[in-house]
N, C-alpha and C. Protein backbone atom coordinates (compact mmCIF):
# COMPACT_ATOMS: atom_id res chain seq x y z
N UNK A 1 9.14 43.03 -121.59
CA UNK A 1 9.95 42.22 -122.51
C UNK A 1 9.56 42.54 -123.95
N UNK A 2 10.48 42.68 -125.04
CA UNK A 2 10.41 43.19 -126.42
C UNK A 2 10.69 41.97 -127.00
N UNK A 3 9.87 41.26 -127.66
CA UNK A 3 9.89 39.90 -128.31
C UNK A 3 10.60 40.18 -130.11
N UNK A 4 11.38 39.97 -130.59
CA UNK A 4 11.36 40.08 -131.52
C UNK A 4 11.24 38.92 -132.71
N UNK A 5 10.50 38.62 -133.78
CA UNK A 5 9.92 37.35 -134.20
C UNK A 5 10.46 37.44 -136.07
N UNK A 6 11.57 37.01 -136.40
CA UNK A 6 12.30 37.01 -137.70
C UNK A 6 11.34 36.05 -138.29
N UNK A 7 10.56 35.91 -139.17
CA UNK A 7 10.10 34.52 -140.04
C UNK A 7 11.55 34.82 -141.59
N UNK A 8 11.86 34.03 -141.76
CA UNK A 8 12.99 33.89 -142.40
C UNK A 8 12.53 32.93 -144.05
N UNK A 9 11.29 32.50 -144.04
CA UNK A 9 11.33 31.53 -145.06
C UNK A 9 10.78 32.42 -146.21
N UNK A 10 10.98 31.76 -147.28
CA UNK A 10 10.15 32.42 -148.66
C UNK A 10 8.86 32.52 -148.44
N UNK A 11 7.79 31.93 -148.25
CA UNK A 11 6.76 31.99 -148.08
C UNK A 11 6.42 32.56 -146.73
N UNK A 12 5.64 33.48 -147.49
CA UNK A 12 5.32 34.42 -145.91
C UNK A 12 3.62 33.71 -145.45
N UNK A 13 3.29 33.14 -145.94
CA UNK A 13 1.77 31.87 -145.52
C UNK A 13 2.50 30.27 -145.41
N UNK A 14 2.47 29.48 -144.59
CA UNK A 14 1.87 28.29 -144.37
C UNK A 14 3.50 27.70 -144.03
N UNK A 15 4.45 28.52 -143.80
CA UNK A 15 5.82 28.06 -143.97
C UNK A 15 5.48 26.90 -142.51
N UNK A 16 6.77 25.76 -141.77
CA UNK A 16 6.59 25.42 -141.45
C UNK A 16 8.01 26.08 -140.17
N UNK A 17 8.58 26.63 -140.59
CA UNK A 17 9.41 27.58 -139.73
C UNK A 17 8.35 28.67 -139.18
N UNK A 18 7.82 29.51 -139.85
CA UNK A 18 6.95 30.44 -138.99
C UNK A 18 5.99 29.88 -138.12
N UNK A 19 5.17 28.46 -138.25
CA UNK A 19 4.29 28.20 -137.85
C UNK A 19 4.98 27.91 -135.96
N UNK A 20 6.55 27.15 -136.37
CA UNK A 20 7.36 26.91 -135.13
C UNK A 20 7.52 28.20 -134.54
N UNK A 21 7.58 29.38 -135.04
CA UNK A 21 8.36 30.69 -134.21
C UNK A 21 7.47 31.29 -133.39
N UNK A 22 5.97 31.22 -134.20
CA UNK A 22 4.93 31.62 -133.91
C UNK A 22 4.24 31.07 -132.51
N UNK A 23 4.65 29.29 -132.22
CA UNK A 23 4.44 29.22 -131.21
C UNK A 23 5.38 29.00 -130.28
N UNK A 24 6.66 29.79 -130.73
CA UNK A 24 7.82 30.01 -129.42
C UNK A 24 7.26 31.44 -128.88
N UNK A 25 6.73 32.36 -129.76
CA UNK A 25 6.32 33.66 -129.54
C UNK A 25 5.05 33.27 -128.83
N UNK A 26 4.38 32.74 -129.02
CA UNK A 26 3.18 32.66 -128.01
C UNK A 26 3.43 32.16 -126.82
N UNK A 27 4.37 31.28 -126.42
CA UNK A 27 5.12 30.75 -125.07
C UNK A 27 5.54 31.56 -124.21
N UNK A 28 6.55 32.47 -124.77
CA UNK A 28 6.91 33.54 -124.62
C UNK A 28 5.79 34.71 -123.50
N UNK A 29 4.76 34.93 -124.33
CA UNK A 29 3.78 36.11 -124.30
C UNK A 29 2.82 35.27 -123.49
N UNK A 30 2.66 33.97 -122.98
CA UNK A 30 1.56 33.68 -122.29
C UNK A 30 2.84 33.33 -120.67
N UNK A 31 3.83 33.46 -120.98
CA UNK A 31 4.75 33.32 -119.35
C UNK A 31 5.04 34.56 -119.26
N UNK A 32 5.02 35.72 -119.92
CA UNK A 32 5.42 37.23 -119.82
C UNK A 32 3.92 37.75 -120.51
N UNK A 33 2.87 38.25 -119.69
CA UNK A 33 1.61 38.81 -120.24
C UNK A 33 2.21 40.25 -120.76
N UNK A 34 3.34 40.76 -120.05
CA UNK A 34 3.95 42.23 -120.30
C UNK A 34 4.45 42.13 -121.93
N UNK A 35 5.03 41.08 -122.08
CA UNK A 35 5.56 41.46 -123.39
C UNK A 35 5.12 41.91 -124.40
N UNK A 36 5.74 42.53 -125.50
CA UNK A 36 5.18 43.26 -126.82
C UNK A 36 6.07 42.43 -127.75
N UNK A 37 5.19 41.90 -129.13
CA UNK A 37 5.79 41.39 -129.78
C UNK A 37 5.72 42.31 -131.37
N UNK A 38 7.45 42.40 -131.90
CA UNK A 38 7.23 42.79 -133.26
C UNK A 38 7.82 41.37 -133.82
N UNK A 39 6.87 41.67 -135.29
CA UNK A 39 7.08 40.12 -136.00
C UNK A 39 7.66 41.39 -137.90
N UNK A 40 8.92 40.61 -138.00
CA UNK A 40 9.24 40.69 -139.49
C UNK A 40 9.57 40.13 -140.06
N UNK A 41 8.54 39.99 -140.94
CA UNK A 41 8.64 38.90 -142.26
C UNK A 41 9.47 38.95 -143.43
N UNK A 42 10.09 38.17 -143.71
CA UNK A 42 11.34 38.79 -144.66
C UNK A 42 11.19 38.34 -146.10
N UNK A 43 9.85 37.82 -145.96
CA UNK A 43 9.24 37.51 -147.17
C UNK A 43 8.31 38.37 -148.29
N UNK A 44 7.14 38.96 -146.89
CA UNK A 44 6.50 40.14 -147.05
C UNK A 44 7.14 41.47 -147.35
N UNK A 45 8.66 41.57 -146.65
CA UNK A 45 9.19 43.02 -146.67
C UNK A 45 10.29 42.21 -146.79
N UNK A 46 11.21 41.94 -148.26
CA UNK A 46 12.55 41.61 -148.58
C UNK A 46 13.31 42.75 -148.43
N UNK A 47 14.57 42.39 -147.62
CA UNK A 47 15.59 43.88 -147.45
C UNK A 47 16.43 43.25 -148.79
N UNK A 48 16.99 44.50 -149.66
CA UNK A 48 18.20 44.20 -150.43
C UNK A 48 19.14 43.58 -150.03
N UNK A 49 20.00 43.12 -150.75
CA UNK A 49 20.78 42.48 -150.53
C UNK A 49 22.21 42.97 -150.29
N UNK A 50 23.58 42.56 -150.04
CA UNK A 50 24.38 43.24 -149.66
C UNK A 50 25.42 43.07 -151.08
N UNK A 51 25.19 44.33 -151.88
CA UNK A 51 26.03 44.80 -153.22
C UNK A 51 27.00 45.70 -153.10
N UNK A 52 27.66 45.89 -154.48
CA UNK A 52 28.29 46.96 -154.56
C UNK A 52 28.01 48.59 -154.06
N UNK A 53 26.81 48.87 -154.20
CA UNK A 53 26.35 50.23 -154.27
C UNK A 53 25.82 50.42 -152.45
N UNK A 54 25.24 49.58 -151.96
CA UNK A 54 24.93 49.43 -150.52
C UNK A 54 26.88 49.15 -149.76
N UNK A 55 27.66 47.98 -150.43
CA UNK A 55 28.94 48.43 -149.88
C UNK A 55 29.65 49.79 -149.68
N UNK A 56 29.72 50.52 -150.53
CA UNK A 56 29.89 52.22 -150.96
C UNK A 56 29.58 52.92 -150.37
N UNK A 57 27.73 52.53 -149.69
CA UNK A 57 27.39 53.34 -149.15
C UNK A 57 27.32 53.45 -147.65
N UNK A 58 28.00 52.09 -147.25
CA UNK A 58 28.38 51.61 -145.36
C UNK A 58 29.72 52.15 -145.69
N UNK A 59 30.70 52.24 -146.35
CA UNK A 59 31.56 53.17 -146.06
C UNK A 59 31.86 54.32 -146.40
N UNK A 60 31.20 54.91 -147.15
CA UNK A 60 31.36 56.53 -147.28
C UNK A 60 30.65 57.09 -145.84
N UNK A 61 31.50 57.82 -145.37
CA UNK A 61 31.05 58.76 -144.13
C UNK A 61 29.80 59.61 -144.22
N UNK A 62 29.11 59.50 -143.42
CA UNK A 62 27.47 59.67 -143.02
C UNK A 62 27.48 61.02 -143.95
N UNK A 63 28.17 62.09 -143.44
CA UNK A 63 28.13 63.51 -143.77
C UNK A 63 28.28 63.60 -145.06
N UNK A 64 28.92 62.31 -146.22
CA UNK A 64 29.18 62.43 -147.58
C UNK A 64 28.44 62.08 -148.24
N UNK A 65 27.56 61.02 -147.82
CA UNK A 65 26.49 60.63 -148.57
C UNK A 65 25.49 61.23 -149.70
N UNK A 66 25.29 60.55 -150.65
CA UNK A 66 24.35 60.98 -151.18
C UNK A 66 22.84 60.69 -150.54
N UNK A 67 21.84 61.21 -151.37
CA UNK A 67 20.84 60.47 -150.55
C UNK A 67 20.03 59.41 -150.96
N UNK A 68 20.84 58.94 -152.03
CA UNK A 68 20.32 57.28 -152.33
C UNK A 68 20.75 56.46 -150.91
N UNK A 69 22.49 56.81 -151.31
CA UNK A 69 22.82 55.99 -150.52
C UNK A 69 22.57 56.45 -148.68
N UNK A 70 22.00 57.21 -148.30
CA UNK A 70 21.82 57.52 -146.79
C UNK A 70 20.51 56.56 -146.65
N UNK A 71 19.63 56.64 -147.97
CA UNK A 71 18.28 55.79 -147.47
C UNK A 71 18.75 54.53 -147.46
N UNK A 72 19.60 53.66 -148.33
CA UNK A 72 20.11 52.56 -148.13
C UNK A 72 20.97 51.91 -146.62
N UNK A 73 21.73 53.31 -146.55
CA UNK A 73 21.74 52.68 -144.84
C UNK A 73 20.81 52.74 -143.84
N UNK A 74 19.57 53.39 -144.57
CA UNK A 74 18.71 53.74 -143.02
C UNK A 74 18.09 52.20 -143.26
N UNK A 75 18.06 51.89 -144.40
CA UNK A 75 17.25 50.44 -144.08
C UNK A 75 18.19 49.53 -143.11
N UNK A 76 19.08 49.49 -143.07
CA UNK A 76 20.16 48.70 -142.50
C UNK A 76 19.97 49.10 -140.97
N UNK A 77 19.98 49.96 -140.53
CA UNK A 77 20.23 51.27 -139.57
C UNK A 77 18.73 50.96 -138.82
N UNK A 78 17.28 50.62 -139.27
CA UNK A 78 16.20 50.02 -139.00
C UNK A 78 16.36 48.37 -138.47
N UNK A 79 16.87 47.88 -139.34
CA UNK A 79 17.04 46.62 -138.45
C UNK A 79 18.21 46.28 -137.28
N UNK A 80 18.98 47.11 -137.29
CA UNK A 80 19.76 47.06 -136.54
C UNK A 80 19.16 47.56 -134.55
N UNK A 81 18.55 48.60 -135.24
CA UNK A 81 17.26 49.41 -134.48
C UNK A 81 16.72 48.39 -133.13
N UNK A 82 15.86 47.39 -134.20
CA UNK A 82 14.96 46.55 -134.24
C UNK A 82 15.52 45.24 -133.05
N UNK A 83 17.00 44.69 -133.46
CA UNK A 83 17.10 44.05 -132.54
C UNK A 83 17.97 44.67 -131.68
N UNK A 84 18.54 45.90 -131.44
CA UNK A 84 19.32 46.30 -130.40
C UNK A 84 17.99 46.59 -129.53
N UNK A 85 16.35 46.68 -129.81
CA UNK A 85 15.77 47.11 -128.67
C UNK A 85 15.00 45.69 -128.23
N UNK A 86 15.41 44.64 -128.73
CA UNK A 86 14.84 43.47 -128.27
C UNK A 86 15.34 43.06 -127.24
N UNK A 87 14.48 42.51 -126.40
CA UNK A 87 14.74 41.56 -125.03
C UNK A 87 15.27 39.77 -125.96
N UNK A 88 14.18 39.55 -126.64
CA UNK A 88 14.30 38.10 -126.96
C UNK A 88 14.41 38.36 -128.63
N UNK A 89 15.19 37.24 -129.30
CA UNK A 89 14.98 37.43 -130.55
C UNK A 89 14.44 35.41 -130.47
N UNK A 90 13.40 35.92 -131.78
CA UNK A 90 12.80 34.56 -132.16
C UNK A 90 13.19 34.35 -133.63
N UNK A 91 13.81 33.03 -134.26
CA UNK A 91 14.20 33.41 -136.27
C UNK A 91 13.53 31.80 -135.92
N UNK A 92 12.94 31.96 -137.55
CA UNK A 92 11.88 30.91 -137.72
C UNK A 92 12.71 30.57 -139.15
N UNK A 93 13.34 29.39 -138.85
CA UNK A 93 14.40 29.02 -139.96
C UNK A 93 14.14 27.98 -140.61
N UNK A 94 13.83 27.82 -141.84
CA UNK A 94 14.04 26.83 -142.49
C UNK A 94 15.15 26.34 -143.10
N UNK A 95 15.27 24.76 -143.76
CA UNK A 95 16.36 24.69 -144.68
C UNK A 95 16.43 24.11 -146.12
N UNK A 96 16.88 24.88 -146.35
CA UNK A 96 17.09 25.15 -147.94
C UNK A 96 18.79 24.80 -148.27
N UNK A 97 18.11 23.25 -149.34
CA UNK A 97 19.48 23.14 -150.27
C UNK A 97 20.86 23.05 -149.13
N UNK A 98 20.34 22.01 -148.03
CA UNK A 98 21.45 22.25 -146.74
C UNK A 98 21.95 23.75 -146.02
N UNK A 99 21.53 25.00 -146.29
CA UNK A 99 21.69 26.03 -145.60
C UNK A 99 20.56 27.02 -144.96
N UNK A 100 21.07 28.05 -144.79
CA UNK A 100 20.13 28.76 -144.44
C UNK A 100 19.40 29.84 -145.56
N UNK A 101 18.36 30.17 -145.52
CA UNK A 101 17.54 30.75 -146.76
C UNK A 101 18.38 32.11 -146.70
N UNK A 102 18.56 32.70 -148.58
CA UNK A 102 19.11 34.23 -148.40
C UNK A 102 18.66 34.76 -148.11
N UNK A 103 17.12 34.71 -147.58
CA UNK A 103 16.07 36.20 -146.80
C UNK A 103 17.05 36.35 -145.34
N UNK A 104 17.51 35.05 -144.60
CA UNK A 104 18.09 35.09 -143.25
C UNK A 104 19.32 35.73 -143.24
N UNK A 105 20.12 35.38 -144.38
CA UNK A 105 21.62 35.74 -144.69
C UNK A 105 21.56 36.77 -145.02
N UNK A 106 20.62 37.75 -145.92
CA UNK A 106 20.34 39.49 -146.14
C UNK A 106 20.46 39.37 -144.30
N UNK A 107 19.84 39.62 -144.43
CA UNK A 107 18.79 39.79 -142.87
C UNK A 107 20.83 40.12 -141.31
N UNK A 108 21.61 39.42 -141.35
CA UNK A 108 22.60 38.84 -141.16
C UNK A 108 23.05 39.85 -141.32
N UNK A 109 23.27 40.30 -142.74
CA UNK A 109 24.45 40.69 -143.32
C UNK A 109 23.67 42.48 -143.06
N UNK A 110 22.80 42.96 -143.35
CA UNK A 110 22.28 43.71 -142.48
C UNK A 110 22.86 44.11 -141.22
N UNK A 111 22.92 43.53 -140.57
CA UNK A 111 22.83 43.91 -138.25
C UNK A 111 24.58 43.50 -138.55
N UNK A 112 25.44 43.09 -139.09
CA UNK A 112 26.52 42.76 -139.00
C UNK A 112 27.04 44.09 -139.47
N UNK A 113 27.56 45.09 -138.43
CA UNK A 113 28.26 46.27 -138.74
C UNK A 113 29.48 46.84 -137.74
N UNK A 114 30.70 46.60 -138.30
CA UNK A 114 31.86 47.01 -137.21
C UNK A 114 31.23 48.00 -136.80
N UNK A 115 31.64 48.13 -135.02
CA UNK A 115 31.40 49.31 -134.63
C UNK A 115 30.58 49.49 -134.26
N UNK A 116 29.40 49.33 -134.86
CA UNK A 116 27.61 49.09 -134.01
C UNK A 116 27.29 47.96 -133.51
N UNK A 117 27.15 46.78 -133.96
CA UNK A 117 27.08 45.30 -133.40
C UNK A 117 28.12 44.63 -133.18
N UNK A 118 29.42 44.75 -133.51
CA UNK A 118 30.31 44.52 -133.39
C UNK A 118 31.89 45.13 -133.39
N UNK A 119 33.00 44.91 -132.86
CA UNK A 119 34.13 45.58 -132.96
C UNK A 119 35.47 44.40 -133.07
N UNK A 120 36.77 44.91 -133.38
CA UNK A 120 37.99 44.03 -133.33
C UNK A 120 38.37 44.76 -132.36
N UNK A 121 39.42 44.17 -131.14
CA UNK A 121 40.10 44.94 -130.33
C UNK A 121 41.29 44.24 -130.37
N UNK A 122 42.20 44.58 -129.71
CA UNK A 122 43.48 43.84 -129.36
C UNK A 122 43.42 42.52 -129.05
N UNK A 123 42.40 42.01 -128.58
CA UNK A 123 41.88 40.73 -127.41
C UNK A 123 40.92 39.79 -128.89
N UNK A 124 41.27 40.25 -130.36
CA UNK A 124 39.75 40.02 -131.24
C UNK A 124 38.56 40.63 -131.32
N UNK A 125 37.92 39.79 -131.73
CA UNK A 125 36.35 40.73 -132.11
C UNK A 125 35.16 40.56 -130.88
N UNK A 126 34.86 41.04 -130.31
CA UNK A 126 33.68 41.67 -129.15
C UNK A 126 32.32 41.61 -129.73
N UNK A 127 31.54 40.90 -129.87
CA UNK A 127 30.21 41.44 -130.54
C UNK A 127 29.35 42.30 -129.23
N UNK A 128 29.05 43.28 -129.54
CA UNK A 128 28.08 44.27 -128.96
C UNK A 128 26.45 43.89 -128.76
N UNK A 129 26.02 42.81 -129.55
CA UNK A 129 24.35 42.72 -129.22
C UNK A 129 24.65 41.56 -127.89
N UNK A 130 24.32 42.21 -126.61
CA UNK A 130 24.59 41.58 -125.65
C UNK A 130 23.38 41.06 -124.67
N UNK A 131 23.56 40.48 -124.07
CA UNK A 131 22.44 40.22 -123.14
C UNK A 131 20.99 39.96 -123.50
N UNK A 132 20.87 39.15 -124.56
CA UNK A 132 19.41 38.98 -125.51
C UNK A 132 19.79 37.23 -125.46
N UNK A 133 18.51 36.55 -125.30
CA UNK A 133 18.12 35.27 -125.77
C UNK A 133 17.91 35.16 -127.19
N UNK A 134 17.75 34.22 -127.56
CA UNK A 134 17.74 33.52 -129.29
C UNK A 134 17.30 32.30 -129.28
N UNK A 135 15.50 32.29 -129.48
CA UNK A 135 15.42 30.89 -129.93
C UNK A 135 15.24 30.68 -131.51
N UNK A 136 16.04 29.72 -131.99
CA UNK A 136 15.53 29.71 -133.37
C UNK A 136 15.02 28.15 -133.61
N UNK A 137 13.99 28.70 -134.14
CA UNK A 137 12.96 27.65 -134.89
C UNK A 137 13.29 26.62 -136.13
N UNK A 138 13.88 25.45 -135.75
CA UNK A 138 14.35 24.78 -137.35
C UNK A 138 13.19 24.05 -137.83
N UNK A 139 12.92 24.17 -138.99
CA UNK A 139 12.56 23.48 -140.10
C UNK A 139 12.86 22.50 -140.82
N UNK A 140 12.82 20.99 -141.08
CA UNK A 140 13.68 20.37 -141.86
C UNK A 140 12.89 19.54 -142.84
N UNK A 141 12.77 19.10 -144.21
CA UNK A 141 12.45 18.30 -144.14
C UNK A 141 12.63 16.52 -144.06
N UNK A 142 13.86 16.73 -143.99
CA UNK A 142 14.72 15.33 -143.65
C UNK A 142 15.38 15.58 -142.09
N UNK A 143 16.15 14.62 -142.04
CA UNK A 143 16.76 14.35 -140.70
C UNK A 143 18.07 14.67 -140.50
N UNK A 144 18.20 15.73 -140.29
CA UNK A 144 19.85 16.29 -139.93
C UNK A 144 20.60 16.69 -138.23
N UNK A 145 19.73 16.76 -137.50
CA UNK A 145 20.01 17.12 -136.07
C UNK A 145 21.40 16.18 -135.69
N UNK A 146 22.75 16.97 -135.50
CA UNK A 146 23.88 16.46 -134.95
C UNK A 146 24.48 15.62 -135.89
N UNK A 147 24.40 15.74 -136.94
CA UNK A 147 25.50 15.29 -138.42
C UNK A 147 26.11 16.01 -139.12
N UNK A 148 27.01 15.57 -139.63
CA UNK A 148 27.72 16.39 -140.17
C UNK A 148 26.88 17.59 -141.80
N UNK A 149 25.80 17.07 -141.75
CA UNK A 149 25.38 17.75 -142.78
C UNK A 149 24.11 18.59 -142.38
N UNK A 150 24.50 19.19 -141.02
CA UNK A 150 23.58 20.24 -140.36
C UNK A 150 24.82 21.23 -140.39
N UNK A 151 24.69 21.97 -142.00
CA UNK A 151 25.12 22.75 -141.51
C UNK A 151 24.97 24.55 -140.91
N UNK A 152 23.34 24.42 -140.50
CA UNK A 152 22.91 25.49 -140.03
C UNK A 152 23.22 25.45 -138.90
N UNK A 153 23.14 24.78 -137.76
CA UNK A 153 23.60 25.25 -136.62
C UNK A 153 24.91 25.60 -136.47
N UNK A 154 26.18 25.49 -136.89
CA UNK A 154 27.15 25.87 -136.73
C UNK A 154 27.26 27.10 -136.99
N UNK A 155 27.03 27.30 -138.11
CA UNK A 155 26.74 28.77 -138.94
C UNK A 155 26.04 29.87 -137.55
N UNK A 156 25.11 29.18 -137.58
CA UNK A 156 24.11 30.08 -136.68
C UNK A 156 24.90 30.54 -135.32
N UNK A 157 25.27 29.91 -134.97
CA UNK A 157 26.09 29.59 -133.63
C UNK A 157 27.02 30.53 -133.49
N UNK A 158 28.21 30.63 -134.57
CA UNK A 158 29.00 31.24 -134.61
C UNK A 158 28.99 32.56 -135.63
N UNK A 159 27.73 32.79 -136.09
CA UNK A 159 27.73 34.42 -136.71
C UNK A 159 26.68 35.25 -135.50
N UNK A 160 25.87 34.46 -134.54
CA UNK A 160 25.21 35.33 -133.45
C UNK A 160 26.10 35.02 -132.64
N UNK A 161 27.18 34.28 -131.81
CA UNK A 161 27.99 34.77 -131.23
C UNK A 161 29.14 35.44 -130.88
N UNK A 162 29.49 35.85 -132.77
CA UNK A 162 30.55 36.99 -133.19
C UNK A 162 29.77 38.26 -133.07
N UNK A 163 28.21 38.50 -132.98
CA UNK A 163 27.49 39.74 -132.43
C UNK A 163 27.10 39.90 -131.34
N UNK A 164 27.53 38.91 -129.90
CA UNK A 164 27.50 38.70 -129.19
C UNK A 164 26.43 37.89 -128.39
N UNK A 165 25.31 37.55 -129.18
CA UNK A 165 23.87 36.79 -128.76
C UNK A 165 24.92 35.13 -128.41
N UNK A 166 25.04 34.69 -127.57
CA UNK A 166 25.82 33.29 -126.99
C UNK A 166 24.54 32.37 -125.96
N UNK A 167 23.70 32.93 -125.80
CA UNK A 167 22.35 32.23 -125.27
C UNK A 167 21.66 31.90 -126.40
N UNK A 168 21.63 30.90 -127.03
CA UNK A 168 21.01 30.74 -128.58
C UNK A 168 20.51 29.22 -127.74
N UNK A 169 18.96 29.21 -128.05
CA UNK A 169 18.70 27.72 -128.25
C UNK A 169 17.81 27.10 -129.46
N UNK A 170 17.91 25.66 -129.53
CA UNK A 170 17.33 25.56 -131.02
C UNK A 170 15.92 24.62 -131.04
N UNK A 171 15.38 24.52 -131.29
CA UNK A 171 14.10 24.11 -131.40
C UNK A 171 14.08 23.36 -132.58
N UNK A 172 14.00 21.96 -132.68
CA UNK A 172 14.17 21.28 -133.95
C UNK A 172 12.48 20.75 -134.19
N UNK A 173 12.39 20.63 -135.75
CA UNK A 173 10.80 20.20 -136.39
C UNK A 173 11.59 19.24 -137.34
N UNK A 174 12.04 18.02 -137.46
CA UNK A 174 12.47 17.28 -138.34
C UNK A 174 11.49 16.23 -139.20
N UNK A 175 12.25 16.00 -140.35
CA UNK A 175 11.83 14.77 -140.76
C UNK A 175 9.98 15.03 -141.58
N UNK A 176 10.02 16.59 -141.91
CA UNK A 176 8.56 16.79 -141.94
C UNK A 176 8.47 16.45 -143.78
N UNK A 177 9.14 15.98 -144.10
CA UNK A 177 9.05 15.30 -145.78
C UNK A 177 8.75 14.38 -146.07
N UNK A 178 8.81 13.31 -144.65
CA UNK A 178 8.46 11.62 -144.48
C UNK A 178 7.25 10.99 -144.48
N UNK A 179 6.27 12.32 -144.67
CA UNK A 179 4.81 11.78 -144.49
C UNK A 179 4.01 12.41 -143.25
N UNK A 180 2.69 12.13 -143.37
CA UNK A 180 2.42 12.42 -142.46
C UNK A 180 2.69 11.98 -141.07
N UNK A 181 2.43 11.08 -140.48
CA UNK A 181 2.61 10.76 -139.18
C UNK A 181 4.39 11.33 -138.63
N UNK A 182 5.19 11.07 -139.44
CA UNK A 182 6.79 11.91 -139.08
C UNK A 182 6.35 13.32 -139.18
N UNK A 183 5.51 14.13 -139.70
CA UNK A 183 5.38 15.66 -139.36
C UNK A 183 5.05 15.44 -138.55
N UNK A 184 3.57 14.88 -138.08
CA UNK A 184 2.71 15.03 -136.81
C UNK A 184 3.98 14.59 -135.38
N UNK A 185 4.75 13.49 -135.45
CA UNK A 185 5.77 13.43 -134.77
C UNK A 185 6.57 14.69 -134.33
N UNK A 186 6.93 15.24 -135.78
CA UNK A 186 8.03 16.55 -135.37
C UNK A 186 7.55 17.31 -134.90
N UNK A 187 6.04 17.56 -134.81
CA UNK A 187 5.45 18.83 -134.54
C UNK A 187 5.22 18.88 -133.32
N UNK A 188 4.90 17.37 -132.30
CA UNK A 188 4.45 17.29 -131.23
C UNK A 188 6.05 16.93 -130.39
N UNK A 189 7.09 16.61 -130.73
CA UNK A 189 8.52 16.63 -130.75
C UNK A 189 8.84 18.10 -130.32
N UNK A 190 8.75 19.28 -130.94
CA UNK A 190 9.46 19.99 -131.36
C UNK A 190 7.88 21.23 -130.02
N UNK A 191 6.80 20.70 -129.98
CA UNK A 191 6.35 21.05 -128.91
C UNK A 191 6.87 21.00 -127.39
N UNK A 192 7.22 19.80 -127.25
CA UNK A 192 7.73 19.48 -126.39
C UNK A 192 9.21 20.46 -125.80
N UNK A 193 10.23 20.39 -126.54
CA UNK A 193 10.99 21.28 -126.65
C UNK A 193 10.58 23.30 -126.66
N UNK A 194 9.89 23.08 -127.08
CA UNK A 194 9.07 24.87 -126.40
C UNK A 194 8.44 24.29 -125.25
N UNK A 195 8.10 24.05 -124.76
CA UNK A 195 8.14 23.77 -123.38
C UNK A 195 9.11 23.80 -122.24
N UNK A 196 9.87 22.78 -122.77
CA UNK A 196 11.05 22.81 -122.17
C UNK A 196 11.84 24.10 -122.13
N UNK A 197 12.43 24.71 -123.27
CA UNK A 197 13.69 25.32 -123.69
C UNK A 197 12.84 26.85 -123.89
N UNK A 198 11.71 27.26 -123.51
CA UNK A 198 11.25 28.61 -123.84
C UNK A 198 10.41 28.96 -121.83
N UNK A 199 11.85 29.60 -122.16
CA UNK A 199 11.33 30.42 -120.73
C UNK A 199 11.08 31.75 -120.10
């Protein structure tokens, strides 16, 4: 099994999303001793973002390229890599300002490529990353689980199952802004649930 472990928050130390992913990845690796885990931090190693000059260079044809722009797709072309050889993907998500952080949304906008992760056919769009689990790790520090102002899971939901990942489960850490005893709650909460939901 090929574990793959996204930490998604700004802070690449003490986040409270990585600390969750970290022990979905250890769940993981102590029920599968076989597995190999890669972990990328998108804090430590920020990918660019998706511009004009990186647009230009996903559609000019491979053979035309310059070689700015060929190294700009190989970064793209690396993460894409990365989770087409994963068994499991793990994203350690926090939330920010009600969404998801732009390290996750680079990150997204990255592996989102007609044709490689995805296609349109007659029938609509097909996503190609198939047959992979997805647990993602939420972060909160207030209380949003099943309101209308969660709006990361929807998001999440429906941009990994336009790439075809549709086994997505979520692992909630809420309410960790309320003090201590509501972290210590979410944390032993949100244990519970890796237990359960990480198999």
């Amino acid at each position: 099994m090929n574990i793959l472990q996204i930490n998604a928050s700004a802070r690449s130390s003490g986040a409270n999303s990585t600390r969750l992913a970290e022990r979905i990845s250890a769940r993981l690796a102590a029920l599968h001793p076989e597995a190999r885990l890669e972990v990328r931090d998108l804090a430590r190693d920020p990918h660019p973002v998706l511009d004009a000059p990186s647009l230009a260079a996903l559609f000019t044809p491979a053979e035309q390229r310059t070689a700015e722009q060929a190294a700009r797709v190989a970064l793209d072309d690396a993460l894409i890599a990365q989770v087409q050889a994963a068994d499991v993907i793990v994203l350690g998500v926090p939330m920010y300002n009600f969404g998801v952080p732009v390290q996750l949304k680079t990150w997204i906008d990255a592996i989102a490529r007609a044709g490689v992760t995805f296609r349109y056919t007659a029938n609509g769009p097909e996503g190609l990353i198939q047959g992979k689990t997805v647990y993602v790790a939420l972060a909160r520090g207030g209380l949003y689980r099943d309101t209308p102002a969660d709006s990361q899971v929807p998001y999440l939901k429906s941009v990994l199952a336009f790439l075809g990942m549709t086994d997505v489960r979520f692992i909630y850490a809420e309410g960790l802004a309320l003090g201590g005893d509501a972290a210590d709650k979410a944390f032993a909460e949100a244990e519970a649930q890796i237990q359960t939901l990480v198999v």
